[in-house]
Protein backbone atom coordinates (compact mmCIF):
# COMPACT_ATOMS: atom_id res chain seq x y z
CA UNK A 1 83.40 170.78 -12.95
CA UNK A 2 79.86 172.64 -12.06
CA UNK A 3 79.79 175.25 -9.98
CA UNK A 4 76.51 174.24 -8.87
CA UNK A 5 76.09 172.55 -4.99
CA UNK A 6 76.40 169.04 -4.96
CA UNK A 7 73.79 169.19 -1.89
CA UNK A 8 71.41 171.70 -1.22
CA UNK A 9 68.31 171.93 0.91
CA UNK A 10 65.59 175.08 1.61
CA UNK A 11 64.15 174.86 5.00
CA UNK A 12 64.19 171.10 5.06
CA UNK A 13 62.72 169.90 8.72
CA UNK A 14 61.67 166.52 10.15
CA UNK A 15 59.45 166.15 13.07
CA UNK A 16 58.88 163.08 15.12
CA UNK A 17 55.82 163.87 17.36
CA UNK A 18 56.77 166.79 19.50
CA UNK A 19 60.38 166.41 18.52
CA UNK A 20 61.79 168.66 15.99
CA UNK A 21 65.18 166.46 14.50
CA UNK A 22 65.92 169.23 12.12
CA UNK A 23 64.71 172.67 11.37
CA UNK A 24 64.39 174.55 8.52
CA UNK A 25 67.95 173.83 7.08
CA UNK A 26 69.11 175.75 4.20
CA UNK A 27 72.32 174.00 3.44
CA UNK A 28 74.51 174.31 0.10
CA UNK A 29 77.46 171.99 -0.23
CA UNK A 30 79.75 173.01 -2.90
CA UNK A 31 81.44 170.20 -5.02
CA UNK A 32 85.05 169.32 -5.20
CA UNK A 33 85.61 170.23 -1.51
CA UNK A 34 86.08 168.04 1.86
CA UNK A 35 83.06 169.31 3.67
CA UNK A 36 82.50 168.68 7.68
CA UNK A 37 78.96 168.20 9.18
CA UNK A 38 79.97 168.75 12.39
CA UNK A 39 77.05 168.56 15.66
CA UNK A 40 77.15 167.01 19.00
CA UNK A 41 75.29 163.35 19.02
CA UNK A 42 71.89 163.84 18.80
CA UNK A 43 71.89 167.43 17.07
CA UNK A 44 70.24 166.02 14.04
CA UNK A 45 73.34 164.84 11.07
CA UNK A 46 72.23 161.42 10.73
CA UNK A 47 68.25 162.29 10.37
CA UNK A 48 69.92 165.27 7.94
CA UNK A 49 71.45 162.16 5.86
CA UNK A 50 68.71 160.20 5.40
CA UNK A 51 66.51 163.10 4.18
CA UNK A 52 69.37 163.59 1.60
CA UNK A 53 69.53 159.81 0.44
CA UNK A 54 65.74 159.39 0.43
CA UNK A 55 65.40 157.28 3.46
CA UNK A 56 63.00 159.03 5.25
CA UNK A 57 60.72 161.74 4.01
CA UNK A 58 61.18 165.38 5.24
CA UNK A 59 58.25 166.59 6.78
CA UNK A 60 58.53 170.27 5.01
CA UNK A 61 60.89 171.39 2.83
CA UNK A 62 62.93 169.95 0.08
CA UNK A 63 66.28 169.63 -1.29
CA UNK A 64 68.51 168.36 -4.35
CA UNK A 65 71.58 165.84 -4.31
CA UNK A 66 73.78 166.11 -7.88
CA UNK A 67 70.55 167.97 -8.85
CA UNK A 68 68.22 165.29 -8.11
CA UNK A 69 65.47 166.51 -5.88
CA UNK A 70 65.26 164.15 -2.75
CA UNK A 71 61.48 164.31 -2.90
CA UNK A 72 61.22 162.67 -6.53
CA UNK A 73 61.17 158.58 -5.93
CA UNK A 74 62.34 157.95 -9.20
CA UNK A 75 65.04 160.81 -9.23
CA UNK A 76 65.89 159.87 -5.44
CA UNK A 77 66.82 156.24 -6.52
CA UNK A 78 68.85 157.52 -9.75
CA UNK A 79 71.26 159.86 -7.31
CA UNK A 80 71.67 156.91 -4.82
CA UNK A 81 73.38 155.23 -7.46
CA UNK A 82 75.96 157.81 -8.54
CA UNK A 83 76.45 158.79 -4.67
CA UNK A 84 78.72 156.62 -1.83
CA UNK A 85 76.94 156.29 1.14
CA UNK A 86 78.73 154.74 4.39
CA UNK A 87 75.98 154.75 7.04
CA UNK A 88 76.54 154.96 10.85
CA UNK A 89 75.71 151.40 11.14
CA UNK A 90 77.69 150.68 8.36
CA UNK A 91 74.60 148.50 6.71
CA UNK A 92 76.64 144.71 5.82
CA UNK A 93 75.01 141.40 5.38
CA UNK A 94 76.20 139.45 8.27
CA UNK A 95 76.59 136.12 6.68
CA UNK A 96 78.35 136.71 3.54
CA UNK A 97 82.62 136.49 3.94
CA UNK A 98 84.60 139.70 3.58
CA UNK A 99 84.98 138.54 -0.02
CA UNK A 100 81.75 137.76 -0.90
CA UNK A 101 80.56 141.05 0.18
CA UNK A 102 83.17 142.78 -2.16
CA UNK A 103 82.06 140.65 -5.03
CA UNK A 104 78.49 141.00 -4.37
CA UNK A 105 78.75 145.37 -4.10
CA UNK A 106 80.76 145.19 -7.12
CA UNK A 107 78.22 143.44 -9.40
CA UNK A 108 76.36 146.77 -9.11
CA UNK A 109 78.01 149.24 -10.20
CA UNK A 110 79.70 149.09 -13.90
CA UNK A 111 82.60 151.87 -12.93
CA UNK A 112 83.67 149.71 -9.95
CA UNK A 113 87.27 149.80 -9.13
CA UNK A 114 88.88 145.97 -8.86
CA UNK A 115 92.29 147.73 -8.48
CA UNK A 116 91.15 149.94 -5.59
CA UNK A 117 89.52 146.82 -3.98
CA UNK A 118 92.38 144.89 -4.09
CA UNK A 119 94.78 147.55 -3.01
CA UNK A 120 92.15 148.55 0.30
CA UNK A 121 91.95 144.88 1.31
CA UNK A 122 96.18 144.63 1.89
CA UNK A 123 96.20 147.96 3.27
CA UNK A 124 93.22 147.73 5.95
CA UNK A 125 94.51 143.87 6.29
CA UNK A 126 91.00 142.48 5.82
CA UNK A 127 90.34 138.79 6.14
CA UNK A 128 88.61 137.58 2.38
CA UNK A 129 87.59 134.35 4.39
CA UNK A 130 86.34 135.78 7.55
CA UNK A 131 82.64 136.11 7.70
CA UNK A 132 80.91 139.84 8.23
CA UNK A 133 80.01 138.98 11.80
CA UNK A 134 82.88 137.74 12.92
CA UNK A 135 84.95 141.05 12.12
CA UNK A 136 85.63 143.32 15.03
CA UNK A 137 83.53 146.36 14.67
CA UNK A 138 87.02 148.33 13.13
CA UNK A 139 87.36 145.76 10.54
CA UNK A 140 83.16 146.32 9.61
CA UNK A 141 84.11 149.73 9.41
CA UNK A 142 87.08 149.66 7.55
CA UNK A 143 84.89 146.92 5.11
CA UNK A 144 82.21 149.56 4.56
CA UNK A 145 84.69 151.93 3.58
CA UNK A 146 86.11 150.08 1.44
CA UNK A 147 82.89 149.39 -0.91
CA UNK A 148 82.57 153.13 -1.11
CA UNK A 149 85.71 154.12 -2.20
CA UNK A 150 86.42 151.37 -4.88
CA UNK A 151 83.33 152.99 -6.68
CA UNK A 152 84.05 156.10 -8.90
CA UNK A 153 81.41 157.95 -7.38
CA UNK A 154 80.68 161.96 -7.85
CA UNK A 155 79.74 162.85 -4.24
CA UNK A 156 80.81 160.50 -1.05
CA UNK A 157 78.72 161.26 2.23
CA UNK A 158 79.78 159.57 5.22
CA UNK A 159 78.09 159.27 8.63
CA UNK A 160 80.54 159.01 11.56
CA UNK A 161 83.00 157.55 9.64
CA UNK A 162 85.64 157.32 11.99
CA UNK A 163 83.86 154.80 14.34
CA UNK A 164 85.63 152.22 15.81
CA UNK A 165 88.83 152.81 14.28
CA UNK A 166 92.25 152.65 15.62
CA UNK A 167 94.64 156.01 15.16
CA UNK A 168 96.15 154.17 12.20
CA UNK A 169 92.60 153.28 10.77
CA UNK A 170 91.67 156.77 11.96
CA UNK A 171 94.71 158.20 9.63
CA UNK A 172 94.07 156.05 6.79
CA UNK A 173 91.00 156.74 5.98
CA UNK A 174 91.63 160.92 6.73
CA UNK A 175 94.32 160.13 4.25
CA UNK A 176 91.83 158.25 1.75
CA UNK A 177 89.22 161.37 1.90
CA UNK A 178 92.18 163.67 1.11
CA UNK A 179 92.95 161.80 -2.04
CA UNK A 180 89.57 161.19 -3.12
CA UNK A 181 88.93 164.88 -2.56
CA UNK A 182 92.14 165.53 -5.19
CA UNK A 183 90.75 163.44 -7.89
CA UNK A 184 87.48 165.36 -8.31
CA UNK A 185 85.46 163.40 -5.52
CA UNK A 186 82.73 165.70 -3.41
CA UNK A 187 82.88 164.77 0.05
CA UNK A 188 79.92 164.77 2.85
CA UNK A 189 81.36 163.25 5.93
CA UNK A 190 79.29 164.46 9.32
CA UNK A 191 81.20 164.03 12.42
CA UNK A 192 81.69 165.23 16.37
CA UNK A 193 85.36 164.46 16.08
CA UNK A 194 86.70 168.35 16.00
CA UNK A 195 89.93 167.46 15.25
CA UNK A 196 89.25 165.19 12.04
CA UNK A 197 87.28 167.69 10.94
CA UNK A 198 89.96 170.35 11.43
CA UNK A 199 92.42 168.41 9.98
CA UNK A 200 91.05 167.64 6.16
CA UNK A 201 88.13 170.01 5.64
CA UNK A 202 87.71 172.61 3.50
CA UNK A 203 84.86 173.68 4.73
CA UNK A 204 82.25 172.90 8.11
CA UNK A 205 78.73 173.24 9.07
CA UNK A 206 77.64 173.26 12.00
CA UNK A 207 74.07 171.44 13.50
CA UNK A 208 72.85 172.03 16.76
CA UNK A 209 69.43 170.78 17.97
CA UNK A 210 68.30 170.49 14.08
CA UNK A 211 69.80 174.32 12.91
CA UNK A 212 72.29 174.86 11.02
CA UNK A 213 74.76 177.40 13.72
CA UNK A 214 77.86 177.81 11.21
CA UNK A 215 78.55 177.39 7.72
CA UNK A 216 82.48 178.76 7.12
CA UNK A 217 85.32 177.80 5.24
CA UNK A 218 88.14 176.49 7.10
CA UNK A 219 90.43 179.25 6.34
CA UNK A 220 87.98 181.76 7.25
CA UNK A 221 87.74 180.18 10.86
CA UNK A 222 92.08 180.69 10.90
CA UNK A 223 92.07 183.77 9.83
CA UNK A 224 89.09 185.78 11.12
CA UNK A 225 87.51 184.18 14.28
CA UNK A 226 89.24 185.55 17.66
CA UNK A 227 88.49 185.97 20.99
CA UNK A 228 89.09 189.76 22.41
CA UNK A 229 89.53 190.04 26.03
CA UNK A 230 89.36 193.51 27.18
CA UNK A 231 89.98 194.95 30.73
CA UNK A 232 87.58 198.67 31.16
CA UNK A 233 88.28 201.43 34.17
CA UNK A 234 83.96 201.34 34.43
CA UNK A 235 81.58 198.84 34.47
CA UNK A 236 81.53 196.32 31.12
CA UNK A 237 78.66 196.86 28.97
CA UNK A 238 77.70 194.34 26.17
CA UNK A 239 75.66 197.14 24.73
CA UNK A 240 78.89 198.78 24.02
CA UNK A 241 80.34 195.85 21.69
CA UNK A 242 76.95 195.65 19.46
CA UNK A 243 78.80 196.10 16.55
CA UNK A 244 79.60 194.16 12.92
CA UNK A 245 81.79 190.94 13.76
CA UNK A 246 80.41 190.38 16.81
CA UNK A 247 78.87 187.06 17.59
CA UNK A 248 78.93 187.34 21.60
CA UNK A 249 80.08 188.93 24.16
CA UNK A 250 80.55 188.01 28.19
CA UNK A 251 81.20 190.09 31.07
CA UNK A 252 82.26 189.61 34.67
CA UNK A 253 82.89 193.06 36.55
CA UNK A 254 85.40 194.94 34.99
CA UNK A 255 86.68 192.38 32.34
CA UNK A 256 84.68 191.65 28.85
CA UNK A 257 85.35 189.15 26.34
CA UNK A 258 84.28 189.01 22.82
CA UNK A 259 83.62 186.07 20.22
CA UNK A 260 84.76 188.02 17.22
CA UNK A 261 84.29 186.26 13.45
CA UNK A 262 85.56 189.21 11.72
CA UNK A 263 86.13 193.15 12.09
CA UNK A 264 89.14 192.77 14.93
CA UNK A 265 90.15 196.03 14.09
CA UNK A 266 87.07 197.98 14.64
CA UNK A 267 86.74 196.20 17.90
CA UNK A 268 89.97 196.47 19.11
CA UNK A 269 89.60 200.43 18.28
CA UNK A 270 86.10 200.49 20.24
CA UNK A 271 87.98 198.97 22.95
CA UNK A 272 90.53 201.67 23.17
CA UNK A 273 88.01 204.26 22.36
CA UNK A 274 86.21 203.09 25.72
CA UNK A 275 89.87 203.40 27.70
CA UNK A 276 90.85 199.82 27.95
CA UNK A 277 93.58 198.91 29.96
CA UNK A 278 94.11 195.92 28.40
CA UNK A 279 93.35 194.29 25.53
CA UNK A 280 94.09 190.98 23.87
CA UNK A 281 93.27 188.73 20.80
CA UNK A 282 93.48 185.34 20.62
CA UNK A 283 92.75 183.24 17.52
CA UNK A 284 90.08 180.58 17.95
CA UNK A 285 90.42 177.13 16.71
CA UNK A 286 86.93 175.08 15.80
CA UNK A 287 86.69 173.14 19.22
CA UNK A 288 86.60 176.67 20.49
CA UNK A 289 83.78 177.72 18.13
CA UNK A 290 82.06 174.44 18.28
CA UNK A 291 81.76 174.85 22.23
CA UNK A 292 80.80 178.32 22.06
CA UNK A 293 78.19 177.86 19.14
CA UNK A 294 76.54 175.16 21.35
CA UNK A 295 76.45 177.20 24.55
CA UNK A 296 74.41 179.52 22.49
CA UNK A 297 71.99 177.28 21.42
């Protein structure tokens, strides 16, 4: 497998009149991971997506997917066919049965998987018969994902994929990425469920009104990001805490508390050198991050 990034963009921003969706993203996905676009509604994931797949143009900046740059027409088209794509509004012909919409997504792609169909209709209990408008909008959901997973695509990129699901669709498909993910498949799934993206990902970024706020592996965010609460005999001072690790700091009198994604030691020990009373470290967990990250912002 390449070490290259299976997405990568350099200052890729789209503008609608006086609205900025995204801003000068420099994203780089690598492959063979889970990967977690995480960003309240509105923050700018889907608009990121469609730049990626070619349906929209970027209004500056560019960006590759498996290498193919997003800008090119021609090479935009040939990485939509060796990509998955399950769109927010999931993007089924209405009319057509449940079966007639397998049959008609297979006929496009030679490496399609019958025995992954077949196995994904029992298991999401799909009606073949039932028409595409008549399914609830779980059962369109579970449909869409379906199509992309019985296709032995590279990279999969999924927009709110979770929608509409029940906690058992919610689990099976968490439980689908995972074992796609172990059989060489890239995945690109953008969410504002924290805790899906907790659960499976290797790694998140972070959007927040079109910037990219955090790009960290998972097991950097468990083993480096805490918050330090600290109690001085004088006046807090964030000026005193300006220091490597730091990402923020708030006061209130007397008390002081630190958003810390790495060097705990060297602020604990500025802490003490400043006569602390008290002082305590707390790991932080991505909703924690995630809230913080957007308060910046």
């Amino acid at each position: 497998m390449t070490d290259l990034p299976v997405i990568q963009t350099h200052s890729l921003s789209k503008r609608y009149g006086r609205l900025e969706a995204v801003r000068g993203l420099d994203l780089a996905v690598a492959p063979g991971r889970i990967t977690g676009f995480l960003g309240r509604n509105g923050a700018g994931k889907s608009t990121t997506i469609k730049m990626l797949l070619g349906m929209i143009r970027p209004t500056s900046g560019d960006g590759t997917v498996l290498g193919r740059r997003i800008g090119d027409p021609r090479e935009s088209i040939e990485l939509r066919r060796r990509v998955a794509f399950v769109s927010e509004d999931k993007g089924l012909y209405r009319y057509m049965t449940v079966e007639q919409m397998v049959r008609f997504t297979s006929g496009f792609f030679p490496d399609w998987q019958p025995e992954t169909a077949a196995a994904l209709l029992r298991e999401y209990e799909l009606p073949r018969a039932r028409k595409v408008k008549a399914l609830s909008k779980g059962m369109r959901t579970k449909l869409a994902l379906l199509l992309a997973f019985s296709r032995r695509s590279e990279l999969l990129i999924l927009d709110e994929p979770t929608e509409g699901l029940d906690p058992i669709g919610v689990e099976q498909l968490l439980q689908s990425l995972v074992a796609l993910s172990a059989q060489g498949t890239s995945v690109f799934f953008s969410s504002h469920q924290i805790a899906e993206v907790e659960r499976i990902c290797d790694h998140v970024c972070m959007l927040d009104k079109g910037r990219l706020v955090l790009d960290v592996s998972l097991d950097d965010v468990r083993q480096q990001y805490r918050q330090i609460d600290v109690i001085l005999p004088s006046q807090a001072s964030e000026r005193d805490f300006q220091m490597a690790g730091v990402e923020s700091v708030r006061t209130k009198g007397l008390q002081l508390s630190v958003f810390a994604s790495g060097n705990v030691d060297g602020i604990t020990e500025r802490a003490r050198d400043l006569h602390a009373s008290s002082i305590q470290v707390a790991p932080l967990g991505l909703r924690e991050i995630f809230l913080q990250k957007a308060k910046e912002n």
